[in-house]
PDB file of N, CA and C in Angstrom:
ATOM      1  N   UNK A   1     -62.295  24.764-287.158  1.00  0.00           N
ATOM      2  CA  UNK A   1     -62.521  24.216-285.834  1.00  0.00           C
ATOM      3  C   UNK A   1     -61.948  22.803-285.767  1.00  0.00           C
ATOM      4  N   UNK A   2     -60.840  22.532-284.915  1.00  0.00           N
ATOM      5  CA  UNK A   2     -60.718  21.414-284.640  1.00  0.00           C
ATOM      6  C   UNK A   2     -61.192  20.651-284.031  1.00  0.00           C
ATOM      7  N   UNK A   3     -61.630  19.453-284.981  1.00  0.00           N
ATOM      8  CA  UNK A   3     -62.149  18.375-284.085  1.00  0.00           C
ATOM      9  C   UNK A   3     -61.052  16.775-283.950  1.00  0.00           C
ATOM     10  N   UNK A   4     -61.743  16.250-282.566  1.00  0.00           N
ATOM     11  CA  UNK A   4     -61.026  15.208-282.320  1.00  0.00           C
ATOM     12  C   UNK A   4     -61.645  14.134-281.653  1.00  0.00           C
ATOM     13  N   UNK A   5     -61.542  13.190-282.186  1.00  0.00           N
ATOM     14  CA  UNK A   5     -62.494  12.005-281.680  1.00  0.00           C
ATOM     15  C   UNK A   5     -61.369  10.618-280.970  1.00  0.00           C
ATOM     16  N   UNK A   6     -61.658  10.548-279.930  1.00  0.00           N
ATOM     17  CA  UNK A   6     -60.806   9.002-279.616  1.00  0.00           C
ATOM     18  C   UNK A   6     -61.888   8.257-278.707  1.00  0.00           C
ATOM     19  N   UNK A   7     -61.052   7.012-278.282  1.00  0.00           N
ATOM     20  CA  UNK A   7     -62.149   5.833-277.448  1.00  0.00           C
ATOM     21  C   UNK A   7     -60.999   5.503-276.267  1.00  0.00           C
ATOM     22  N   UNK A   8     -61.294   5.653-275.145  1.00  0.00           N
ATOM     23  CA  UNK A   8     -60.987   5.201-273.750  1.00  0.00           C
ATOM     24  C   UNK A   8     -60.881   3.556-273.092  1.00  0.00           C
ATOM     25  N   UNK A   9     -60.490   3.014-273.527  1.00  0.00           N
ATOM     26  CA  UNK A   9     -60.787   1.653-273.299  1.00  0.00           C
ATOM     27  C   UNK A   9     -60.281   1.265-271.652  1.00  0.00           C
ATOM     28  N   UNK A  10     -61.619   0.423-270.921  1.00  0.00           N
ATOM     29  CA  UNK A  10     -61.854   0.653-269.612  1.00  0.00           C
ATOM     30  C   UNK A  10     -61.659  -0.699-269.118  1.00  0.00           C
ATOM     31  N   UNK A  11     -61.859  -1.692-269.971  1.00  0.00           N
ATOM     32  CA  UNK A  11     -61.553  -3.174-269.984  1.00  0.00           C
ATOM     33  C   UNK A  11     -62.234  -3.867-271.209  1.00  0.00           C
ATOM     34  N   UNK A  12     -62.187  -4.802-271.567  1.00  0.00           N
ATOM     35  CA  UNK A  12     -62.960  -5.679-272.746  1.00  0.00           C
ATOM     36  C   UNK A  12     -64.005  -5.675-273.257  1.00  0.00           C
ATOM     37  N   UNK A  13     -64.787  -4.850-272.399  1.00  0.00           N
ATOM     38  CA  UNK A  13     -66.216  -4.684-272.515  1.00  0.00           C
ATOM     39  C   UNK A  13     -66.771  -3.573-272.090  1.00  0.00           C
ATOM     40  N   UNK A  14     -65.800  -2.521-271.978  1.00  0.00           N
ATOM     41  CA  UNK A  14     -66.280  -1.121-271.361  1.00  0.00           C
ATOM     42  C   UNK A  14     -65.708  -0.126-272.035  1.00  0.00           C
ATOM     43  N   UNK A  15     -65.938   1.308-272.738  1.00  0.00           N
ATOM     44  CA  UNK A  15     -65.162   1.762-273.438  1.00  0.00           C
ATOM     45  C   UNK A  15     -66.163   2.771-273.505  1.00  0.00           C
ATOM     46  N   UNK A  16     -65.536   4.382-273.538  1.00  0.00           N
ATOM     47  CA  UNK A  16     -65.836   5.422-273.466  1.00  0.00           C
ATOM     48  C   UNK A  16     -65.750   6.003-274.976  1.00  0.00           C
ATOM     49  N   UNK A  17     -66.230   6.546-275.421  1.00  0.00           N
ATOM     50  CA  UNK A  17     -65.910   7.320-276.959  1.00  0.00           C
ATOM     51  C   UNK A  17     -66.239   9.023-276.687  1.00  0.00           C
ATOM     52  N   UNK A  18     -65.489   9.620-277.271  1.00  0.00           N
ATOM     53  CA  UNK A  18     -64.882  11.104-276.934  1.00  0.00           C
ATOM     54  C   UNK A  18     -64.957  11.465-278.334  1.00  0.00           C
ATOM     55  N   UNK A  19     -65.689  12.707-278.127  1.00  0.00           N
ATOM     56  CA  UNK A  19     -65.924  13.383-279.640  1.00  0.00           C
ATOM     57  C   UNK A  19     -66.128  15.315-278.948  1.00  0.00           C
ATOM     58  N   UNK A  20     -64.991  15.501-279.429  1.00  0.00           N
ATOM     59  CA  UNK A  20     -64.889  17.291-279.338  1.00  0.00           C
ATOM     60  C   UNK A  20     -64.281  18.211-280.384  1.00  0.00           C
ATOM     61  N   UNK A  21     -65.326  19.219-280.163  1.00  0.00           N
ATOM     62  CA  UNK A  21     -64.651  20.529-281.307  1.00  0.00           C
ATOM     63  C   UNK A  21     -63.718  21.515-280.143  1.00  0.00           C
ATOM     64  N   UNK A  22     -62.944  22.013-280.528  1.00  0.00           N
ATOM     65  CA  UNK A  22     -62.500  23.356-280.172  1.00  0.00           C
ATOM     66  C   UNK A  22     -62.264  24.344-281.135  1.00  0.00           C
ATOM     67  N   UNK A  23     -62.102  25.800-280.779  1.00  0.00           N
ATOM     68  CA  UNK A  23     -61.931  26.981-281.244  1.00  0.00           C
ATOM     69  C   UNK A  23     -61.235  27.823-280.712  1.00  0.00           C
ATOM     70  N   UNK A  24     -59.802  27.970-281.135  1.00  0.00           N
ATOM     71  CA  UNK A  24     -58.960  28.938-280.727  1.00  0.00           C
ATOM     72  C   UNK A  24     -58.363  28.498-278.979  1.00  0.00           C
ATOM     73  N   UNK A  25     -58.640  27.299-278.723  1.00  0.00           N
ATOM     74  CA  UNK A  25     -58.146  26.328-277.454  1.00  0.00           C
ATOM     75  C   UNK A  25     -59.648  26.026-276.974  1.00  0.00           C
ATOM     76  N   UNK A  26     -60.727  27.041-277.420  1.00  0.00           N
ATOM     77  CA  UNK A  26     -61.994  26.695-276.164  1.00  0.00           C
ATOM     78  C   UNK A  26     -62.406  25.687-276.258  1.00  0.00           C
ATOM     79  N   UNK A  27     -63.453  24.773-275.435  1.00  0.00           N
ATOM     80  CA  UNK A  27     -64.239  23.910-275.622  1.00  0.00           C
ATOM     81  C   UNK A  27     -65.893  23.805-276.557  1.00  0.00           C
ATOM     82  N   UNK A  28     -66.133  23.879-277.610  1.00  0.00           N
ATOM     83  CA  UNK A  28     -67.478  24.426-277.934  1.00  0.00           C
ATOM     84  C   UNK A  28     -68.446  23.232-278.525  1.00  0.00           C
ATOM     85  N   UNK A  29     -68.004  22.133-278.371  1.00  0.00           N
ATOM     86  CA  UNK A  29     -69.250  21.110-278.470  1.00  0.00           C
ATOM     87  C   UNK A  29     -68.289  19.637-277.777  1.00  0.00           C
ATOM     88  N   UNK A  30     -69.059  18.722-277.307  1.00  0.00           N
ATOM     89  CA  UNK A  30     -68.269  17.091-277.177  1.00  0.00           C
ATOM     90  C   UNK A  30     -69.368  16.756-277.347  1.00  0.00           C
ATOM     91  N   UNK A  31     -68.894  15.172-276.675  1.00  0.00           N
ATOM     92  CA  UNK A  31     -70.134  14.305-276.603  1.00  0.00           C
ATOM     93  C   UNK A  31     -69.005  13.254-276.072  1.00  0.00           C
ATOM     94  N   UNK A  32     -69.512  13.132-275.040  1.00  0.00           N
ATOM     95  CA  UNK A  32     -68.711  11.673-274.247  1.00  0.00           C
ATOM     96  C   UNK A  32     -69.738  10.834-273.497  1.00  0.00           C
ATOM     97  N   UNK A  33     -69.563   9.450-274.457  1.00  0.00           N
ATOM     98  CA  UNK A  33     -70.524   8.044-274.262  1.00  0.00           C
ATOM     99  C   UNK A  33     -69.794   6.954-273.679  1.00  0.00           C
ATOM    100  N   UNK A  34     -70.620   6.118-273.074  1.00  0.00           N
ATOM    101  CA  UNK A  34     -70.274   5.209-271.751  1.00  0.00           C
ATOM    102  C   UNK A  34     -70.925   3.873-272.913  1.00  0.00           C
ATOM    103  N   UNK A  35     -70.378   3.228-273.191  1.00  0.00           N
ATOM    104  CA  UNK A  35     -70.280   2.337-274.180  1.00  0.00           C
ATOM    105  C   UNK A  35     -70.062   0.583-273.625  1.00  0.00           C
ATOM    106  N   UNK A  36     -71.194  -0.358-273.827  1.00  0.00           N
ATOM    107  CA  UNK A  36     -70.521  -1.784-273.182  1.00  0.00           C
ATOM    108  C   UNK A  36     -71.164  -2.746-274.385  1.00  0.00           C
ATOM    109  N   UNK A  37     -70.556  -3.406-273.752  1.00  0.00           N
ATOM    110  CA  UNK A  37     -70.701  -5.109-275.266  1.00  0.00           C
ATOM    111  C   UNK A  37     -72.241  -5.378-274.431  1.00  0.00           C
ATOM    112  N   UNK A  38     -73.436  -5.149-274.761  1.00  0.00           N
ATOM    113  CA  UNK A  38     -74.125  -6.404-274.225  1.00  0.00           C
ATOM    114  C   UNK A  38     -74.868  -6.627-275.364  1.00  0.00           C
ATOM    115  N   UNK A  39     -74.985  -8.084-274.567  1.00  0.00           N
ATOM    116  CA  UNK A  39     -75.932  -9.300-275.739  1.00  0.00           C
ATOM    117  C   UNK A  39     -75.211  -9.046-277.150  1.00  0.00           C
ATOM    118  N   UNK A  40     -73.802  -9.285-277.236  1.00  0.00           N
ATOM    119  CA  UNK A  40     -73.582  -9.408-278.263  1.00  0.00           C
ATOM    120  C   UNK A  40     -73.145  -7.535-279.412  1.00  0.00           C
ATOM    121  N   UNK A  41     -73.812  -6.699-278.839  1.00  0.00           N
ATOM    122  CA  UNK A  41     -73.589  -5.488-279.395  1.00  0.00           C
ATOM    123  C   UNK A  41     -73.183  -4.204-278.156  1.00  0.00           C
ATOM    124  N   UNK A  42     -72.332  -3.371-279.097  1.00  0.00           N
ATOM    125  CA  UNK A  42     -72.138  -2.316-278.564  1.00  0.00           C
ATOM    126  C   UNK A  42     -73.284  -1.546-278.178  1.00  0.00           C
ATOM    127  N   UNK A  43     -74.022  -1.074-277.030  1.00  0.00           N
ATOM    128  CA  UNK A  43     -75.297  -0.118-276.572  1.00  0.00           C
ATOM    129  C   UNK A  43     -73.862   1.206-275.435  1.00  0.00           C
ATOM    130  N   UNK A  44     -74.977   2.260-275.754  1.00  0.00           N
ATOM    131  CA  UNK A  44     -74.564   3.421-275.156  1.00  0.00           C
ATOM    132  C   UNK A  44     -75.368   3.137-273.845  1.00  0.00           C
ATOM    133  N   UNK A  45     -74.655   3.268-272.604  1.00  0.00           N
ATOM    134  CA  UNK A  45     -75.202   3.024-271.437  1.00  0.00           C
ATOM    135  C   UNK A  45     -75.352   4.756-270.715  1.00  0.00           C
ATOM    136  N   UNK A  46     -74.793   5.276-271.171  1.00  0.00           N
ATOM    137  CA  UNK A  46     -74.499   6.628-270.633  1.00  0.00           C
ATOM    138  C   UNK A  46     -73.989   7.840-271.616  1.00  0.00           C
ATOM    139  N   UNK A  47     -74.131   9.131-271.199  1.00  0.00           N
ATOM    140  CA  UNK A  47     -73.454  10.245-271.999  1.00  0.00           C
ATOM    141  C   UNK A  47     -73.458  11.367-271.507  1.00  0.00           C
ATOM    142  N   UNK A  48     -73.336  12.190-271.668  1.00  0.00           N
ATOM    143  CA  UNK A  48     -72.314  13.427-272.015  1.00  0.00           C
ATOM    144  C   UNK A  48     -72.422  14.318-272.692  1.00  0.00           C
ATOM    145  N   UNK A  49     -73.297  15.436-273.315  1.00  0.00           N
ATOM    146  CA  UNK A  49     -73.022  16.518-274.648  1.00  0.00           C
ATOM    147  C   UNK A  49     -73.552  17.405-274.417  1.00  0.00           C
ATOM    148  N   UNK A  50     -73.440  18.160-275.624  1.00  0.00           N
ATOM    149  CA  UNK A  50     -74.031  19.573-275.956  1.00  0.00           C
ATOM    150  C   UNK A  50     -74.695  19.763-277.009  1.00  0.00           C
ATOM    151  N   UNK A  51     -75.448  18.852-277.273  1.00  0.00           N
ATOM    152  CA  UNK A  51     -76.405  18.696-277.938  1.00  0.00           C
ATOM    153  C   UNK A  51     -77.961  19.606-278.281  1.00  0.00           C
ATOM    154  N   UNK A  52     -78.506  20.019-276.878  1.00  0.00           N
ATOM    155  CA  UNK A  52     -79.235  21.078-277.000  1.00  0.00           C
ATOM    156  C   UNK A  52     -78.418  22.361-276.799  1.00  0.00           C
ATOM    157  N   UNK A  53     -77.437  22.725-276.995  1.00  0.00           N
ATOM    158  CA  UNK A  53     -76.394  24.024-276.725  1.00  0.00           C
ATOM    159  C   UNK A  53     -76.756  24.224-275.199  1.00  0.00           C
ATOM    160  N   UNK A  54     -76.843  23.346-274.196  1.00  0.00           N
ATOM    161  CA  UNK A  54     -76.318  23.306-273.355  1.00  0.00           C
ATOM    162  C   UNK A  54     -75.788  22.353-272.772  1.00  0.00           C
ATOM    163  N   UNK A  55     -74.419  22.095-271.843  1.00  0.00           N
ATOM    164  CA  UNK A  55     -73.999  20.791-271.419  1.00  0.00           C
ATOM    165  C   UNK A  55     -74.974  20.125-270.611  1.00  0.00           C
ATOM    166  N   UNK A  56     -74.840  18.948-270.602  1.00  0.00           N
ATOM    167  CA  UNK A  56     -76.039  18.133-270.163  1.00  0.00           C
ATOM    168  C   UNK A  56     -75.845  16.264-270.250  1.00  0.00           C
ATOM    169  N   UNK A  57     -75.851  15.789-269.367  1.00  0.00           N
ATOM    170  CA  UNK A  57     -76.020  14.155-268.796  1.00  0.00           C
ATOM    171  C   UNK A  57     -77.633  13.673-269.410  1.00  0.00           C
ATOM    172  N   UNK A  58     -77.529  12.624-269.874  1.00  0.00           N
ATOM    173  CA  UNK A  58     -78.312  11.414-270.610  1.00  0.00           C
ATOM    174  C   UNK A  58     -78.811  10.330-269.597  1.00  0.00           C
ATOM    175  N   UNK A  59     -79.740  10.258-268.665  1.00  0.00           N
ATOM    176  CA  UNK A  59     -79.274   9.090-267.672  1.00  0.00           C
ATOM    177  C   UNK A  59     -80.414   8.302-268.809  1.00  0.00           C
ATOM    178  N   UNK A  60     -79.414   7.129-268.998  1.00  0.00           N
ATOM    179  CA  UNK A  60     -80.328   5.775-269.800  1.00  0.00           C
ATOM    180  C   UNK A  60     -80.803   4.443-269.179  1.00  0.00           C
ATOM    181  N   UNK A  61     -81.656   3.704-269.760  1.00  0.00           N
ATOM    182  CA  UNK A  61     -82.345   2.481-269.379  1.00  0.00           C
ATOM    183  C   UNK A  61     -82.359   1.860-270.333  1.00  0.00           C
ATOM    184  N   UNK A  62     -82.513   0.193-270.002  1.00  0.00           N
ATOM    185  CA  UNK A  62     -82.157  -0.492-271.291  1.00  0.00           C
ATOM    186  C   UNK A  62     -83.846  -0.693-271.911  1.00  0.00           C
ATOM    187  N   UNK A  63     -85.023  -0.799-271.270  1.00  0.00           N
ATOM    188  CA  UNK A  63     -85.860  -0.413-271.496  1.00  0.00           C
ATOM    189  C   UNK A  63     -86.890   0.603-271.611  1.00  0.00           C
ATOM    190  N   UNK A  64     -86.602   1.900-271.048  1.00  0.00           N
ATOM    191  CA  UNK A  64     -86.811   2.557-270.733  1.00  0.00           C
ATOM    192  C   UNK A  64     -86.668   3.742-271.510  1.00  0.00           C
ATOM    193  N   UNK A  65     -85.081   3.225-272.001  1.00  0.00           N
ATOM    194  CA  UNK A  65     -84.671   4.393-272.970  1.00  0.00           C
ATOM    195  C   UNK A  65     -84.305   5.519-272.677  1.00  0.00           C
ATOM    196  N   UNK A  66     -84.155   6.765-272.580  1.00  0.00           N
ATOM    197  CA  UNK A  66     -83.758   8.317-271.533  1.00  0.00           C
ATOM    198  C   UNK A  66     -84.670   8.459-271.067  1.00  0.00           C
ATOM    199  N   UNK A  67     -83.672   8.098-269.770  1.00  0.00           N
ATOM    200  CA  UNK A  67     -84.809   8.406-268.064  1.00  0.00           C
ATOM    201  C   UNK A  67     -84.854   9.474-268.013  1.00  0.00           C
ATOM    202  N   UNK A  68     -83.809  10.493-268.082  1.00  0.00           N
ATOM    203  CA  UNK A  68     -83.748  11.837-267.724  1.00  0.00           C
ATOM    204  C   UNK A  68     -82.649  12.776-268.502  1.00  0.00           C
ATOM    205  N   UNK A  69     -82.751  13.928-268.261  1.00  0.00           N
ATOM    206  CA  UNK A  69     -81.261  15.123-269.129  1.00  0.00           C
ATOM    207  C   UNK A  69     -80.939  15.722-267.596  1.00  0.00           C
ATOM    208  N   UNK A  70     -79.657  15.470-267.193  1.00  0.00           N
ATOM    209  CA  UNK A  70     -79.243  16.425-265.921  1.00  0.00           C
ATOM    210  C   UNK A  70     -78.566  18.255-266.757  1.00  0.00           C
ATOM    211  N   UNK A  71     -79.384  18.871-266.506  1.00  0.00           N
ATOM    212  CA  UNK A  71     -78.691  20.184-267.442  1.00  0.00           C
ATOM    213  C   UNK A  71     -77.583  20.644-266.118  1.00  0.00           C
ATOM    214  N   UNK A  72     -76.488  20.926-267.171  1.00  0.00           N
ATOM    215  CA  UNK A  72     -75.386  21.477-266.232  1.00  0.00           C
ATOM    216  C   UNK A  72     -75.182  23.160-266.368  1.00  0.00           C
ATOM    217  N   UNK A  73     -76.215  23.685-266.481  1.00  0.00           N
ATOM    218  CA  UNK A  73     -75.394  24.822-266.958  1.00  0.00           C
ATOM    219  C   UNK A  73     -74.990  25.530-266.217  1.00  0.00           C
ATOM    220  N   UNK A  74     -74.446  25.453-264.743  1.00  0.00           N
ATOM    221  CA  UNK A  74     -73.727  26.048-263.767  1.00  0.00           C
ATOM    222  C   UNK A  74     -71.915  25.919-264.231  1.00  0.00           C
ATOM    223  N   UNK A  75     -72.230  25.291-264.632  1.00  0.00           N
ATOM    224  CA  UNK A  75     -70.435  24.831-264.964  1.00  0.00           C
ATOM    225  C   UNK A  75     -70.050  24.885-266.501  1.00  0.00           C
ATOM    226  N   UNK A  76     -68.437  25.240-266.516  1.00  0.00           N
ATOM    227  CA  UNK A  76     -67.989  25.589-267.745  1.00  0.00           C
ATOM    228  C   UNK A  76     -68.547  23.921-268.959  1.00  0.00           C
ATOM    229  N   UNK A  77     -67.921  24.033-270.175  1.00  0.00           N
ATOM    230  CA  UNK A  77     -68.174  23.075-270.757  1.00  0.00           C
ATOM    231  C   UNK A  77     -67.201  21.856-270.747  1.00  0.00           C
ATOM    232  N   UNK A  78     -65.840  22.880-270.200  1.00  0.00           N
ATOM    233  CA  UNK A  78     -64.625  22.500-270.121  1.00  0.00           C
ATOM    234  C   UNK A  78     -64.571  21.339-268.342  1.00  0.00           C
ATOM    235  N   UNK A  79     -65.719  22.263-267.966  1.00  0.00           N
ATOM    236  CA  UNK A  79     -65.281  21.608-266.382  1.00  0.00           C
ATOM    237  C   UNK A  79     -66.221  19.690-266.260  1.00  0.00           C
ATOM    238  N   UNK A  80     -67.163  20.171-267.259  1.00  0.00           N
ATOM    239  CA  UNK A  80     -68.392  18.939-267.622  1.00  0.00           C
ATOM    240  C   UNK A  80     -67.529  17.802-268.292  1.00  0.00           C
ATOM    241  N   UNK A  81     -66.887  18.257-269.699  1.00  0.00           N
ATOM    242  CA  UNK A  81     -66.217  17.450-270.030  1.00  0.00           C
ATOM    243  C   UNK A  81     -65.139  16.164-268.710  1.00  0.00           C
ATOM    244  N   UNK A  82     -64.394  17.206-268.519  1.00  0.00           N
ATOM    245  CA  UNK A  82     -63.767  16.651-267.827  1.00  0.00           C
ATOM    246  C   UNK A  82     -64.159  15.625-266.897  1.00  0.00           C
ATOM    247  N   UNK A  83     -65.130  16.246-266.122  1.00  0.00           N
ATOM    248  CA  UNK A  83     -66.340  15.434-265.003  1.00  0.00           C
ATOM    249  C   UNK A  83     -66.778  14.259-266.348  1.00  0.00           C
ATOM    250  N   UNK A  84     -67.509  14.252-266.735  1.00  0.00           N
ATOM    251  CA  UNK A  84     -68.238  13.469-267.362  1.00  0.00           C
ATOM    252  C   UNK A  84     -67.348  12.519-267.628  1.00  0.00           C
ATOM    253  N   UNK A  85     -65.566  12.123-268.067  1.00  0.00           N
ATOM    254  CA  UNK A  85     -64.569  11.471-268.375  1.00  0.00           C
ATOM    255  C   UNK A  85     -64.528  10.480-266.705  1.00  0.00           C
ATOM    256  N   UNK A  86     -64.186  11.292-266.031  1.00  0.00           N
ATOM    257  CA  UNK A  86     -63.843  11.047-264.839  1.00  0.00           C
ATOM    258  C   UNK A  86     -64.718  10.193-264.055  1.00  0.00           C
ATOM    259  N   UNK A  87     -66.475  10.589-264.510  1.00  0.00           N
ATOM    260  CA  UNK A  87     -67.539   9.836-263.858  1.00  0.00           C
ATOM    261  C   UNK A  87     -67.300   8.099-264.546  1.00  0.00           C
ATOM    262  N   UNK A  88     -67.559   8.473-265.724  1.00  0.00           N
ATOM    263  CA  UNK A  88     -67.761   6.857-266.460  1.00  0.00           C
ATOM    264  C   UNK A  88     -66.196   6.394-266.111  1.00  0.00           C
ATOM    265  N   UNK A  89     -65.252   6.711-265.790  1.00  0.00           N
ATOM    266  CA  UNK A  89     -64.266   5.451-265.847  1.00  0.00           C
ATOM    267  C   UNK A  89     -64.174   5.420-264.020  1.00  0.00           C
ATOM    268  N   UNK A  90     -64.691   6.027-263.336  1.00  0.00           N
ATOM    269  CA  UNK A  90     -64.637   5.696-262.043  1.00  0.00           C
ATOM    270  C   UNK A  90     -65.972   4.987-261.723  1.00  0.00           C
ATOM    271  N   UNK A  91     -67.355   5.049-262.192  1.00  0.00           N
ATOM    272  CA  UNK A  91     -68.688   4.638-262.056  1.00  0.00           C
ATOM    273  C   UNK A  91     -69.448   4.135-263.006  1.00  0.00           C
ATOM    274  N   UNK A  92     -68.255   3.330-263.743  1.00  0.00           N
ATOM    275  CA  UNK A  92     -68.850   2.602-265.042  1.00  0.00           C
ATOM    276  C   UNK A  92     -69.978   1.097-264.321  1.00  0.00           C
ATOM    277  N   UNK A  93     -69.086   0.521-263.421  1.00  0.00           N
ATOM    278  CA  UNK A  93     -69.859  -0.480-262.965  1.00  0.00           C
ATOM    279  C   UNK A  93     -71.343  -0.189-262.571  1.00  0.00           C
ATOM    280  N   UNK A  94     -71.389   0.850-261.831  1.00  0.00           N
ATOM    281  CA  UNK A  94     -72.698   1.339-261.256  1.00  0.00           C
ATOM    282  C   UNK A  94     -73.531   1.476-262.837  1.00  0.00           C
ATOM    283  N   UNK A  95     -73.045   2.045-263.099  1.00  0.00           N
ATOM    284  CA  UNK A  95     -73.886   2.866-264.278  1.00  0.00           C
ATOM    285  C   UNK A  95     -74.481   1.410-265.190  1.00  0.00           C
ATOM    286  N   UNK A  96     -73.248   0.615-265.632  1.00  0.00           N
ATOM    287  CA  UNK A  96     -74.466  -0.120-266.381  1.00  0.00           C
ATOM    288  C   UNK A  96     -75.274  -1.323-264.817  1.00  0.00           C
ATOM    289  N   UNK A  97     -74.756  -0.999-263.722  1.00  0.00           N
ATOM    290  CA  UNK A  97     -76.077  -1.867-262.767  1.00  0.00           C
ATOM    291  C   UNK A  97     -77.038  -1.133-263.298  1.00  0.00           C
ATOM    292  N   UNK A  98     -77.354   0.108-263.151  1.00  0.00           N
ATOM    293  CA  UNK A  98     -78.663   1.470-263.033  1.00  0.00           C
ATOM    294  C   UNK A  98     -78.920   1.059-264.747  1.00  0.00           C
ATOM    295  N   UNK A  99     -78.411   1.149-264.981  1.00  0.00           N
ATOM    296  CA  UNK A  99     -78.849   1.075-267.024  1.00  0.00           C
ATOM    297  C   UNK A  99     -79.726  -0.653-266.734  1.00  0.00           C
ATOM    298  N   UNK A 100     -79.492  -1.536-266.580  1.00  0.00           N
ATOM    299  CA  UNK A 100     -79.614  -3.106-266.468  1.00  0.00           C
ATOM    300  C   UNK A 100     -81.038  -3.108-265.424  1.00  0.00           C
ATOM    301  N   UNK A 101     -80.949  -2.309-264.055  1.00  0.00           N
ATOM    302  CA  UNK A 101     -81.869  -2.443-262.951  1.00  0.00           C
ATOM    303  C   UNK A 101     -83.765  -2.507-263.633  1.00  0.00           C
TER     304      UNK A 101
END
């Protein structure tokens, strides 16, 4: 199974990290994290995976810790991925306001 891991860099302080297996072209596990510098360290503000074997959103708080799991399982894993890429580099700002609020 190939796996492949890279990082998205969104500006100086914003940066996505991408971690996927495939099999025979399919999609069968990721994990894509919404990543920012604060206070000095890298914190995961957001994510992405398949972690419980189903695709599924992480909404986080900086105190709070996981607010919630959005389960996707209407949609391929392939179609989540993609979405999930697309959300954090278009709604990164929002996301760490809502992570920070």
């Amino acid at each position: 199974m190939p796996e492949k891991d890279f990082e998205i860099w969104l500006n100086d302080t914003t940066r996505i990290l991408v971690s996927r297996t495939t099999e025979g072209g399919a999609l069968i596990s990721f994990a894509v994290i919404l990543m920012v510098l604060h206070q000095g360290a890298w914190t995961d503000i957001g994510r992405y995976d398949t972690a419980h074997g189903i695709p599924h959103q992480d909404v986080l708080h900086h105190r709070k810790g996981l607010v919630k799991k959005v389960w996707m399982d209407k949609l391929s894993a392939r179609e989540i991925y993609a979405h999930a890429i697309e959300n954090f580099r278009q709604n990164h700002t929002k996301i760490l306001h809502d992570y920070l609020a």
